[in-house]
N, C-alpha and C. Protein backbone atom coordinates (compact mmCIF):
# COMPACT_ATOMS: atom_id res chain seq x y z
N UNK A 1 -7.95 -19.98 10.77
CA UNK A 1 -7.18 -18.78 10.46
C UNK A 1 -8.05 -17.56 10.76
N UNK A 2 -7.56 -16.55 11.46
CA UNK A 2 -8.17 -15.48 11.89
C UNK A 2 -7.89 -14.50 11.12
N UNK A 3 -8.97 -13.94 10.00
CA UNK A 3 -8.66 -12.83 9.21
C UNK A 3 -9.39 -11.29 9.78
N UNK A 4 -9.64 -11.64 10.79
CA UNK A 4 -10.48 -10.13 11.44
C UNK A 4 -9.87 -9.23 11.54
N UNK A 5 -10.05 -7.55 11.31
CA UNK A 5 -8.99 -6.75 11.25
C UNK A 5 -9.57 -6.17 12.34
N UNK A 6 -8.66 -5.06 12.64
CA UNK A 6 -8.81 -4.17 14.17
C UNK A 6 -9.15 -2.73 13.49
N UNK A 7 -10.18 -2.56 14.14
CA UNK A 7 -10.52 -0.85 14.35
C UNK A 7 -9.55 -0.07 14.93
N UNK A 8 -9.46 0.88 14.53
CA UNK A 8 -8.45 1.92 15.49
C UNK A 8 -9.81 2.77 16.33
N UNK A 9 -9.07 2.99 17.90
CA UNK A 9 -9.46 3.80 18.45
C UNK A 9 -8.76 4.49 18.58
N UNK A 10 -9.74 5.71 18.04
CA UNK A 10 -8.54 7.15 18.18
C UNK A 10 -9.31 8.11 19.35
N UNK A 11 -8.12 8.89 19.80
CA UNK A 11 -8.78 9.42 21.02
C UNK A 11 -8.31 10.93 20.25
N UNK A 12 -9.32 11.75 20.65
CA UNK A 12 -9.06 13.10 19.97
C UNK A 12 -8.38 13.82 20.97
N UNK A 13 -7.13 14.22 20.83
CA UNK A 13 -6.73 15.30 21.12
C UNK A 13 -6.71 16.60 20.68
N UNK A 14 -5.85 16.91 19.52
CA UNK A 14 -5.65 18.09 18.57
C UNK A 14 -6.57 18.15 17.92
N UNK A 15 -6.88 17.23 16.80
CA UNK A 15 -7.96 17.35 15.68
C UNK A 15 -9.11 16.41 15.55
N UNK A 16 -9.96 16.72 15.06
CA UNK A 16 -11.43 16.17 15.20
C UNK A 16 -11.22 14.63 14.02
N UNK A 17 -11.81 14.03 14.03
CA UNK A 17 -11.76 12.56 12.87
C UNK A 17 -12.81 12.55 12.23
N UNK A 18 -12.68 12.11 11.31
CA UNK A 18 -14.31 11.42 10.55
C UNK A 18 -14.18 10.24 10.64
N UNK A 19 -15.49 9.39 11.01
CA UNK A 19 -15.34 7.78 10.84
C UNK A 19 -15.77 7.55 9.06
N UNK A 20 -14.78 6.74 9.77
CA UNK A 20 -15.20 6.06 7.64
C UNK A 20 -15.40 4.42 7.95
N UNK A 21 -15.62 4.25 6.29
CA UNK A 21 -16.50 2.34 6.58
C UNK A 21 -14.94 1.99 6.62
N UNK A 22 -14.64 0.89 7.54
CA UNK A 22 -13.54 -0.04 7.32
C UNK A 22 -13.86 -1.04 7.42
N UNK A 23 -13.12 -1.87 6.02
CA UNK A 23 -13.58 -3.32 6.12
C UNK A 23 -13.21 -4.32 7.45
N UNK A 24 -13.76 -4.74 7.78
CA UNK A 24 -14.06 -6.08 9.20
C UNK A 24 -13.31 -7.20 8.96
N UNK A 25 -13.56 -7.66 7.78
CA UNK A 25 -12.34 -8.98 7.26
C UNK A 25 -11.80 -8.54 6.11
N UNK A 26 -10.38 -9.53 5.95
CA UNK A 26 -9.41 -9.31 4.93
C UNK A 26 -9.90 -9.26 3.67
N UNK A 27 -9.42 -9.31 2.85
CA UNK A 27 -10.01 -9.44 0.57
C UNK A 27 -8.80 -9.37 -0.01
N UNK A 28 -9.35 -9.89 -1.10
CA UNK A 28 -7.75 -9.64 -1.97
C UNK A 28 -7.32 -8.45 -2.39
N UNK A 29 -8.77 -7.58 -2.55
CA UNK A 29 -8.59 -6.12 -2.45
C UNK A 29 -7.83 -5.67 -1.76
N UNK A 30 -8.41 -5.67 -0.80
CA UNK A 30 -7.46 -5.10 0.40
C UNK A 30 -5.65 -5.43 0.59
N UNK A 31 -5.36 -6.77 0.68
CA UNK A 31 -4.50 -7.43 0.07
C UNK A 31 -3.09 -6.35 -0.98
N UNK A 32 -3.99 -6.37 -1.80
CA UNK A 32 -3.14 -5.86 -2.89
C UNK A 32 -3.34 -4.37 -3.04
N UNK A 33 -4.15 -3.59 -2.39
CA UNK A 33 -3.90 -2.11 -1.63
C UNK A 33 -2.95 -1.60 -0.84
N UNK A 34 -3.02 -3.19 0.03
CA UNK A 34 -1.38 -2.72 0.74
C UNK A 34 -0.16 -2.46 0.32
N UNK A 35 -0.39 -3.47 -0.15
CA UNK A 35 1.11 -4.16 -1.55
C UNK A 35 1.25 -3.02 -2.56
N UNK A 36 0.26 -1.89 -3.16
CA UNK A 36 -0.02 -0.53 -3.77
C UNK A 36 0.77 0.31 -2.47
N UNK A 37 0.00 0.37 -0.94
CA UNK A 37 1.11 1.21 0.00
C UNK A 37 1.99 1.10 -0.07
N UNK A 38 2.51 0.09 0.37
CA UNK A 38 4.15 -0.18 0.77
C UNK A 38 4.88 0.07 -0.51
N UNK A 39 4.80 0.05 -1.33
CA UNK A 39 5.16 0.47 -2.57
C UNK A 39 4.98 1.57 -2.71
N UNK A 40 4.46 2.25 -3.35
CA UNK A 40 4.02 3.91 -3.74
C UNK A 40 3.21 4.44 -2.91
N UNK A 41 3.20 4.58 -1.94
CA UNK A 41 2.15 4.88 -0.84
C UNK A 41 3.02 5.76 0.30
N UNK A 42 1.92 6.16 1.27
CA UNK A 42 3.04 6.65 2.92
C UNK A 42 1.87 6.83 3.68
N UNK A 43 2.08 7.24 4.68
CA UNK A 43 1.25 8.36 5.80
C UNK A 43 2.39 9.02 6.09
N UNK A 44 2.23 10.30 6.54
CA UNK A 44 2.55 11.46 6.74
C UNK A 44 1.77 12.42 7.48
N UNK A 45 2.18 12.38 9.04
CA UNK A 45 2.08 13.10 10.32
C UNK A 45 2.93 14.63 10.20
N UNK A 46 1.64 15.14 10.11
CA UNK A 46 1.96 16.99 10.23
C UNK A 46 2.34 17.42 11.40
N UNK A 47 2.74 18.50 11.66
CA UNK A 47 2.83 19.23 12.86
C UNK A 47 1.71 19.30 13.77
N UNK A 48 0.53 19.64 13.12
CA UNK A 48 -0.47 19.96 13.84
C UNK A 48 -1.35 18.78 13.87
N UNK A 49 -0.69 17.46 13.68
CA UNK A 49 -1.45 16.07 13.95
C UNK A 49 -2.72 16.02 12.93
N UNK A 50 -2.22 16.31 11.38
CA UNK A 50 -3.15 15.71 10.55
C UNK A 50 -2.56 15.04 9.63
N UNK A 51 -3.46 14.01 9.52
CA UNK A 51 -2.46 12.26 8.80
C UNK A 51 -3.18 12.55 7.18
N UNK A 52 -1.81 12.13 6.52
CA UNK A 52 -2.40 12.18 5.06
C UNK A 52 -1.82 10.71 4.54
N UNK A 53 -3.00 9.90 4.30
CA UNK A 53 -2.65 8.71 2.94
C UNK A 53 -2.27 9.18 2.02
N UNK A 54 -1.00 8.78 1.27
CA UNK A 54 -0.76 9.38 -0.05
C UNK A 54 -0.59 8.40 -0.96
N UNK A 55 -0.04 8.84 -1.75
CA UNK A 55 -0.04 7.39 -3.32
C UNK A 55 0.82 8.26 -4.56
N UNK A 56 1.75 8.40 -5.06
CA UNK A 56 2.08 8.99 -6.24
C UNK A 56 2.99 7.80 -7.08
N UNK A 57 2.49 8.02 -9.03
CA UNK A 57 2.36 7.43 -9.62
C UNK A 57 2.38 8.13 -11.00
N UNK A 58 3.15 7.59 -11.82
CA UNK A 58 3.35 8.51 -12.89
C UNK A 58 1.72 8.46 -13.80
N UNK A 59 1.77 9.46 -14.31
CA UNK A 59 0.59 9.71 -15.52
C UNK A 59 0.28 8.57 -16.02
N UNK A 60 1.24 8.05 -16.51
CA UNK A 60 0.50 7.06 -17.81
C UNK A 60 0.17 5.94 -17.25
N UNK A 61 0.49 5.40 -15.82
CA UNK A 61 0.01 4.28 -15.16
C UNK A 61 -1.42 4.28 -15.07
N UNK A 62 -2.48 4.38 -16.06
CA UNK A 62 -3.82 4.64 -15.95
C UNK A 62 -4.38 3.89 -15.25
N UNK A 63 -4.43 2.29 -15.34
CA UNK A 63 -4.64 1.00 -15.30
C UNK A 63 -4.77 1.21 -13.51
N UNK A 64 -3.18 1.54 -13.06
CA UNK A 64 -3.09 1.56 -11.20
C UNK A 64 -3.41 3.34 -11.00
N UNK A 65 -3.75 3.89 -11.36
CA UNK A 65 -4.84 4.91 -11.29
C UNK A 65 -5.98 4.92 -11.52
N UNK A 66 -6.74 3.87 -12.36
CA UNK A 66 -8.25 3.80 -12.07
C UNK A 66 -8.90 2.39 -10.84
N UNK A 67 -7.53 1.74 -10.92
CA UNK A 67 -7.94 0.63 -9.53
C UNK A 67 -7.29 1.02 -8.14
N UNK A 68 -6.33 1.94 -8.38
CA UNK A 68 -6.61 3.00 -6.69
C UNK A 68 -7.68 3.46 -6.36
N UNK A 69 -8.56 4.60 -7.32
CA UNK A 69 -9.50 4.76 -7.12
C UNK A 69 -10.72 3.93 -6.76
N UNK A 70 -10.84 2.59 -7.16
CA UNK A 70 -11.70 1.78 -7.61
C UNK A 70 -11.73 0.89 -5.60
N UNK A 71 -10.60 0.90 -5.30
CA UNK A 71 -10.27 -0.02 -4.88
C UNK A 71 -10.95 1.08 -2.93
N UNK A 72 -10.14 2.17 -3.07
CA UNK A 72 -10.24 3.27 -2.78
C UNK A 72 -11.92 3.36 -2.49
N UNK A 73 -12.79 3.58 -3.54
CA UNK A 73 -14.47 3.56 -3.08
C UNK A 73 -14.91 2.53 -2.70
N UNK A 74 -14.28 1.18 -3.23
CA UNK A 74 -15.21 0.05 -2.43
C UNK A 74 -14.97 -0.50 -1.15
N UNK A 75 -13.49 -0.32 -0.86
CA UNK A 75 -12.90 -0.72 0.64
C UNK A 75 -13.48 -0.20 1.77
N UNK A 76 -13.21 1.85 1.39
CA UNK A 76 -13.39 2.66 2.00
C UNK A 76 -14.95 3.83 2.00
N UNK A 77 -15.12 3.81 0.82
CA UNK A 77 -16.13 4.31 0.23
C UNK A 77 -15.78 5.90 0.68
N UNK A 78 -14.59 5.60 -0.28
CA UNK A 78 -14.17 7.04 0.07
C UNK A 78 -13.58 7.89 -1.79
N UNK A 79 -13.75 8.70 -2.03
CA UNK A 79 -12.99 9.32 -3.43
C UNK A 79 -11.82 9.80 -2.99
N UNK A 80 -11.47 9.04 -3.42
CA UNK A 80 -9.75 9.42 -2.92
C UNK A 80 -9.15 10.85 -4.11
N UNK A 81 -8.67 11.87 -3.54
CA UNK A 81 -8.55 13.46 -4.05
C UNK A 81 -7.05 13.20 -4.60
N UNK A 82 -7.05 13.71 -6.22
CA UNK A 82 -5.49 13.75 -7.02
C UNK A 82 -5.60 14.69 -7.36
N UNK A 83 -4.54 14.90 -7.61
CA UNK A 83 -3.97 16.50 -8.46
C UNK A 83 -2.39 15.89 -9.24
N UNK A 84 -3.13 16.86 -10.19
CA UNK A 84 -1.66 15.97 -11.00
C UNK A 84 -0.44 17.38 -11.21
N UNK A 85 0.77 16.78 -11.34
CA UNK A 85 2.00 17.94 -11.18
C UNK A 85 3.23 17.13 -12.11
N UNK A 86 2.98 17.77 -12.89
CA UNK A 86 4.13 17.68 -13.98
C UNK A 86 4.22 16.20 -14.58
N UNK A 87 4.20 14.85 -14.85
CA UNK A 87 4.07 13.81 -15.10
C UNK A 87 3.91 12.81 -14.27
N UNK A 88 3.71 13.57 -12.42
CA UNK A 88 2.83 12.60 -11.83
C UNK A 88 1.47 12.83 -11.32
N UNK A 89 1.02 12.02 -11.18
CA UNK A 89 -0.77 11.70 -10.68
C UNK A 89 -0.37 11.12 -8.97
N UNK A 90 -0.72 12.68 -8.23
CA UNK A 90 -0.36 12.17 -7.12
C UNK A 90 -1.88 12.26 -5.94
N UNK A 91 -2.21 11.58 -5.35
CA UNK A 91 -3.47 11.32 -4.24
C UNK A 91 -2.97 11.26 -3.35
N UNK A 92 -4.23 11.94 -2.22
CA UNK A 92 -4.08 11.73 -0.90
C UNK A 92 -5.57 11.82 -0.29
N UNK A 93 -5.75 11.08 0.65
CA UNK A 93 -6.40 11.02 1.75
C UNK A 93 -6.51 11.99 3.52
N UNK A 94 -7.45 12.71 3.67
CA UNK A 94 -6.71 13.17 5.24
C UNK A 94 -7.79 12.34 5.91
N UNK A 95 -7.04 11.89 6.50
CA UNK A 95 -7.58 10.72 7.29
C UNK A 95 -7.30 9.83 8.30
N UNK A 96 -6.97 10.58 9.57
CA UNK A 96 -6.55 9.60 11.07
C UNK A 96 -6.99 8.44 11.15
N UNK A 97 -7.84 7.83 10.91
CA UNK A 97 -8.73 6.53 11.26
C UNK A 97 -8.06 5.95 10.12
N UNK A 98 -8.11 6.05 8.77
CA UNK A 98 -7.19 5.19 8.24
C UNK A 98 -5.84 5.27 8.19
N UNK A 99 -4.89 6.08 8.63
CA UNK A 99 -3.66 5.82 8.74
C UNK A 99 -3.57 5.18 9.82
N UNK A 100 -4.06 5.10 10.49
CA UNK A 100 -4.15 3.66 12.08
C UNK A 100 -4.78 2.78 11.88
N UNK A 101 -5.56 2.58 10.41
CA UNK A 101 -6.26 1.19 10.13
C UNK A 101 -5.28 0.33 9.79
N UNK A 102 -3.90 1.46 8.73
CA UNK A 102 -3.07 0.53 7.90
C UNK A 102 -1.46 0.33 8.76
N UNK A 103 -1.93 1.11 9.99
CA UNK A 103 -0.30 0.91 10.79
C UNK A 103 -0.94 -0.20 11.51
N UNK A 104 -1.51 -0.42 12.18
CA UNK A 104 -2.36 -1.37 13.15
C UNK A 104 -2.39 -2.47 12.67
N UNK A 105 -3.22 -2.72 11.96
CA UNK A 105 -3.33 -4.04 10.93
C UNK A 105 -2.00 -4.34 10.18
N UNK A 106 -1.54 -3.73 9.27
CA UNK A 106 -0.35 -3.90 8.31
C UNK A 106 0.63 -3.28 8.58
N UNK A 107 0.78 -2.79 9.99
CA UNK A 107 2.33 -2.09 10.07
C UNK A 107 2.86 -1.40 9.21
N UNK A 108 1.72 -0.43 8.66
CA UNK A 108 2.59 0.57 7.28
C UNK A 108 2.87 1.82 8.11
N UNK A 109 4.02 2.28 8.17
CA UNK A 109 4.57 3.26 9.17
C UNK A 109 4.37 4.53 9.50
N UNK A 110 3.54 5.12 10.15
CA UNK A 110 3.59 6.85 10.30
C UNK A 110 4.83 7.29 10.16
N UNK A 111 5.05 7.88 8.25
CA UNK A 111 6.71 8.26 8.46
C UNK A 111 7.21 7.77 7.39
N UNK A 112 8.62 7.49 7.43
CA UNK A 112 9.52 7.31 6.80
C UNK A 112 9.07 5.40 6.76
N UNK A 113 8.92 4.74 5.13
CA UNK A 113 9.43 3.84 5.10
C UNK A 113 10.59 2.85 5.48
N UNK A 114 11.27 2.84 6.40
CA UNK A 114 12.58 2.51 6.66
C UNK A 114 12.94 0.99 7.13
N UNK A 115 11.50 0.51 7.21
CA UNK A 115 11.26 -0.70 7.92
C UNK A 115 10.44 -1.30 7.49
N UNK A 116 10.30 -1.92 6.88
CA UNK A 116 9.39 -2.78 5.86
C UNK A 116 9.20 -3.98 6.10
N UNK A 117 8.32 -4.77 6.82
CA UNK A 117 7.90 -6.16 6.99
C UNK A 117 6.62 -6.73 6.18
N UNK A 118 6.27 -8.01 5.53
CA UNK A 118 4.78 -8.68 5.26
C UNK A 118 4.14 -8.52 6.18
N UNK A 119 2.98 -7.85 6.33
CA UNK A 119 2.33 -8.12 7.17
C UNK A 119 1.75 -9.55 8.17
N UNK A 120 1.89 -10.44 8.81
CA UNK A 120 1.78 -11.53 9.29
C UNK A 120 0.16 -12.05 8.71
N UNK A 121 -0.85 -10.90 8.92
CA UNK A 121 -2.13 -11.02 8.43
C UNK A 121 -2.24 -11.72 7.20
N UNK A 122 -1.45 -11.34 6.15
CA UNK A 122 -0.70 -11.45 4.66
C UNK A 122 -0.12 -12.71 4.48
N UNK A 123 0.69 -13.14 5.56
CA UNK A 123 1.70 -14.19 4.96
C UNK A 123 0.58 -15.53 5.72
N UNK A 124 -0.10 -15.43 6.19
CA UNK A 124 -0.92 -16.74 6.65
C UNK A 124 -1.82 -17.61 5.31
N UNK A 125 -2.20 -16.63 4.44
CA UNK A 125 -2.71 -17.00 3.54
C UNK A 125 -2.27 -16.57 2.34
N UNK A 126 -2.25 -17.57 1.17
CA UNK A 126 -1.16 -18.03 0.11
C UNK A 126 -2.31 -16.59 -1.48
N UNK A 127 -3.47 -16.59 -0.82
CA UNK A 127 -3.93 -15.78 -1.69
C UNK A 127 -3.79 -14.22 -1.43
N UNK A 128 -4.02 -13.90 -0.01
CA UNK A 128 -4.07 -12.76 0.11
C UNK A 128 -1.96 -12.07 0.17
N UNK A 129 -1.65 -13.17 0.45
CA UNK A 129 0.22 -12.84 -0.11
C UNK A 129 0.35 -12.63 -1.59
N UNK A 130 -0.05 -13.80 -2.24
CA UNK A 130 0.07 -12.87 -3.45
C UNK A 130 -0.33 -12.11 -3.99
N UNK A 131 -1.88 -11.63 -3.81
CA UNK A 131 -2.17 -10.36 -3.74
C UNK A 131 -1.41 -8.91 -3.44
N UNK A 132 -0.52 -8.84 -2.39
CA UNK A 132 0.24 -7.82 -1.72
C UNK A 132 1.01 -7.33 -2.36
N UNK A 133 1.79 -9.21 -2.80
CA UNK A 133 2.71 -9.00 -3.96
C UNK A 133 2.60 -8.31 -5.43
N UNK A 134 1.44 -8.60 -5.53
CA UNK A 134 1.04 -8.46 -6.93
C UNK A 134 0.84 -6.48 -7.10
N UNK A 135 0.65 -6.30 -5.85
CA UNK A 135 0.18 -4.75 -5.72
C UNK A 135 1.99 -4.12 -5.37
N UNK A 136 3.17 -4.88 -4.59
CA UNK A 136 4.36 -4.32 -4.92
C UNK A 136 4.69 -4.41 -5.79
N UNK A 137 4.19 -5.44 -7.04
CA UNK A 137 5.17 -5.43 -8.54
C UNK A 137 4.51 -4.37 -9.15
N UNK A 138 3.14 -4.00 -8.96
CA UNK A 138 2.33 -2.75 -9.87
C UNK A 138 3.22 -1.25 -9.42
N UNK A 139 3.29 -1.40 -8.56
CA UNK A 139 4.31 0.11 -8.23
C UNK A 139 5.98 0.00 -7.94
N UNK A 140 6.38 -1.13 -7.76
CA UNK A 140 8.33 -0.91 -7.54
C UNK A 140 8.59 -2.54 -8.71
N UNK A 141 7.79 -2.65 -9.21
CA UNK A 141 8.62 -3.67 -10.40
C UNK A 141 8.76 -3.77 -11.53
N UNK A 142 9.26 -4.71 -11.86
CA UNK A 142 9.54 -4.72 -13.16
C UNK A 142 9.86 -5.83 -14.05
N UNK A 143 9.34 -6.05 -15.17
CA UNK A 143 9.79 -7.76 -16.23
C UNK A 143 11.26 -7.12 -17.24
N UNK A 144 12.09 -7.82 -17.32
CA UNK A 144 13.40 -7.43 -18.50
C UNK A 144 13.73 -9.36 -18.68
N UNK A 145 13.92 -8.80 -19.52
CA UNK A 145 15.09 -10.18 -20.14
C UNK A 145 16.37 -10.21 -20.14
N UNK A 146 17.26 -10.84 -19.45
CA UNK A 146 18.35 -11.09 -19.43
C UNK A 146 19.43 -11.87 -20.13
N UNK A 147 19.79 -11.53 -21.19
CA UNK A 147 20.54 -12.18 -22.48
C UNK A 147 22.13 -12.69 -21.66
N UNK A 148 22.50 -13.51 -21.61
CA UNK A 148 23.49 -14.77 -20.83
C UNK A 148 23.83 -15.69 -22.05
N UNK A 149 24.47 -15.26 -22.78
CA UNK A 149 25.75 -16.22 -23.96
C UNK A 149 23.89 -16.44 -25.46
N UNK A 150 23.51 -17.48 -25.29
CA UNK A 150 22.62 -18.25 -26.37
C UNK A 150 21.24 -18.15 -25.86
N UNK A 151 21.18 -17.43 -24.08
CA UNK A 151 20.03 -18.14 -23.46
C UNK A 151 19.32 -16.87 -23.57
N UNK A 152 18.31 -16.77 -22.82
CA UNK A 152 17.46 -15.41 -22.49
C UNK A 152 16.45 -16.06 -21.23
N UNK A 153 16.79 -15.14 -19.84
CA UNK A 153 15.95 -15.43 -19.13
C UNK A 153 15.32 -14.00 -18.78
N UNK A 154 13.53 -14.16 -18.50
CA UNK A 154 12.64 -13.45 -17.91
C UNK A 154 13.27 -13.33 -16.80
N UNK A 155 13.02 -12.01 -15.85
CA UNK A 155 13.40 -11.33 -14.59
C UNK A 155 12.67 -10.69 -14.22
N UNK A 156 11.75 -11.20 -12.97
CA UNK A 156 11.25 -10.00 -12.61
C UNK A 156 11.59 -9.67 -11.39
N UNK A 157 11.80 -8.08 -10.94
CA UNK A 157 12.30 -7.48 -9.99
C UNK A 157 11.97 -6.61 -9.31
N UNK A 158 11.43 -6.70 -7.93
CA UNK A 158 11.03 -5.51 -7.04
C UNK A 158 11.92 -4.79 -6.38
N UNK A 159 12.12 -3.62 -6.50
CA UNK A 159 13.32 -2.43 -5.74
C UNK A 159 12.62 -1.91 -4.35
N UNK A 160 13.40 -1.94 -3.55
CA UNK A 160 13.27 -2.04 -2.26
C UNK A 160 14.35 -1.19 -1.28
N UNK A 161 14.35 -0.41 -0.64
CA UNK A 161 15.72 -0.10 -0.09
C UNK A 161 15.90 -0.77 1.48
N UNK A 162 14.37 -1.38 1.92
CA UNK A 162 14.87 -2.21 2.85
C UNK A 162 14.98 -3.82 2.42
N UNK A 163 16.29 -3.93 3.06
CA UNK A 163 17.25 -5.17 2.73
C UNK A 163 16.18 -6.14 3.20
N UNK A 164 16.10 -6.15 4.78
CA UNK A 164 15.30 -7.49 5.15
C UNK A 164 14.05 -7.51 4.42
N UNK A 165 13.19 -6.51 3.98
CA UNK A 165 11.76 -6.73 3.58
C UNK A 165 12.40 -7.23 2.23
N UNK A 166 12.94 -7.17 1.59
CA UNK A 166 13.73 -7.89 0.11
C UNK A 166 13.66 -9.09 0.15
N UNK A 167 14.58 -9.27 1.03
CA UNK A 167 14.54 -10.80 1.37
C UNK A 167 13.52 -11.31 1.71
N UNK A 168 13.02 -10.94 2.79
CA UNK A 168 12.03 -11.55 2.93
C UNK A 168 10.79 -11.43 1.28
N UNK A 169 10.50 -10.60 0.84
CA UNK A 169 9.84 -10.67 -0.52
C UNK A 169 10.64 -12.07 -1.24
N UNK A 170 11.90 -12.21 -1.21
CA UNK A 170 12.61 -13.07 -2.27
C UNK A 170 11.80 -14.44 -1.41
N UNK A 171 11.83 -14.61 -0.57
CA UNK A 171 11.75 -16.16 0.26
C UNK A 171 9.94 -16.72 0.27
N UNK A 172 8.92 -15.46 -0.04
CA UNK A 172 7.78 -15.80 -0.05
C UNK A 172 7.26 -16.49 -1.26
């Protein structure tokens, strides 16, 4: 199984880059960072071609606000910059080289979420999938109980507005 990830080469046109450390092989870290993107996460392409990682997350989620960060310095060895606004704790990154680390490797989209796939990298191995997973239930899920006549069943549920990445989440 080939877990090697790809460097982006970026060619400068408009704006200048900083190189940053990117990890070489997969982790569960990493893993479940994604699974934190695709969930509460984006990149976002400016006019003037500067890429911002973002992440927003309500206040009291302390727990996935001190392991963004956490996760954030050891991957990247980077301090990832928040500012908080009204009851959310929202971060971002400016950073070309990693918004082409995480479209490249993990197909996380410059843009609009609209298209949502597992990364293939992800679904080869049974740890680093649930990892991903484990990082979409920290930001779009949720446990309830479902009361049905005498019974009570646990539910847990990830919200999604793309259909196929649903499914596909339901089938992994």
């Amino acid at each position: 199984m080939e877990n090697k990830l790809i460097k982006p080469v970026i060619k400068v046109y408009t704006t200048k880059y900083k190189e940053i450390n990117l990890p070489e092989q997969m982790s569960t870290e990493l893993s479940e960072l994604v699974g934190i993107h695709f969930g509460d996460g984006g990149i976002h392409v400016q006019k003037r071609k500067t890429y911002n990682v973002t992440y927003c997350f309500n206040i009291k989620e302390k727990d996935l606000i001190e392991d963004l960060k956490f996760l954030f310095k050891k991957l990247f060895d980077i301090e990832i910059k928040q500012y908080n606004r009204n009851n959310a704790a929202e971060f971002y990154c400016c950073s070309k080289m990693l918004a082409y680390f995480l479209n490249q490797n993990f197909g996380a989209p410059l843009g609009k979420k609209d298209s949502l796939k597992i990364p293939p990298i992800l679904k080869e191995d049974k740890e680093y999938l649930c990892a991903f997973i484990r990082g979409m239930y920290r930001t779009d899920g949720c446990l309830f109980v479902k009361n049905d006549g005498k019974y009570r069943y646990p539910v847990i549920k990830i919200t999604t507005k793309c259909k196929e990445f649903a499914e596909e989440l339901t089938h992994s």
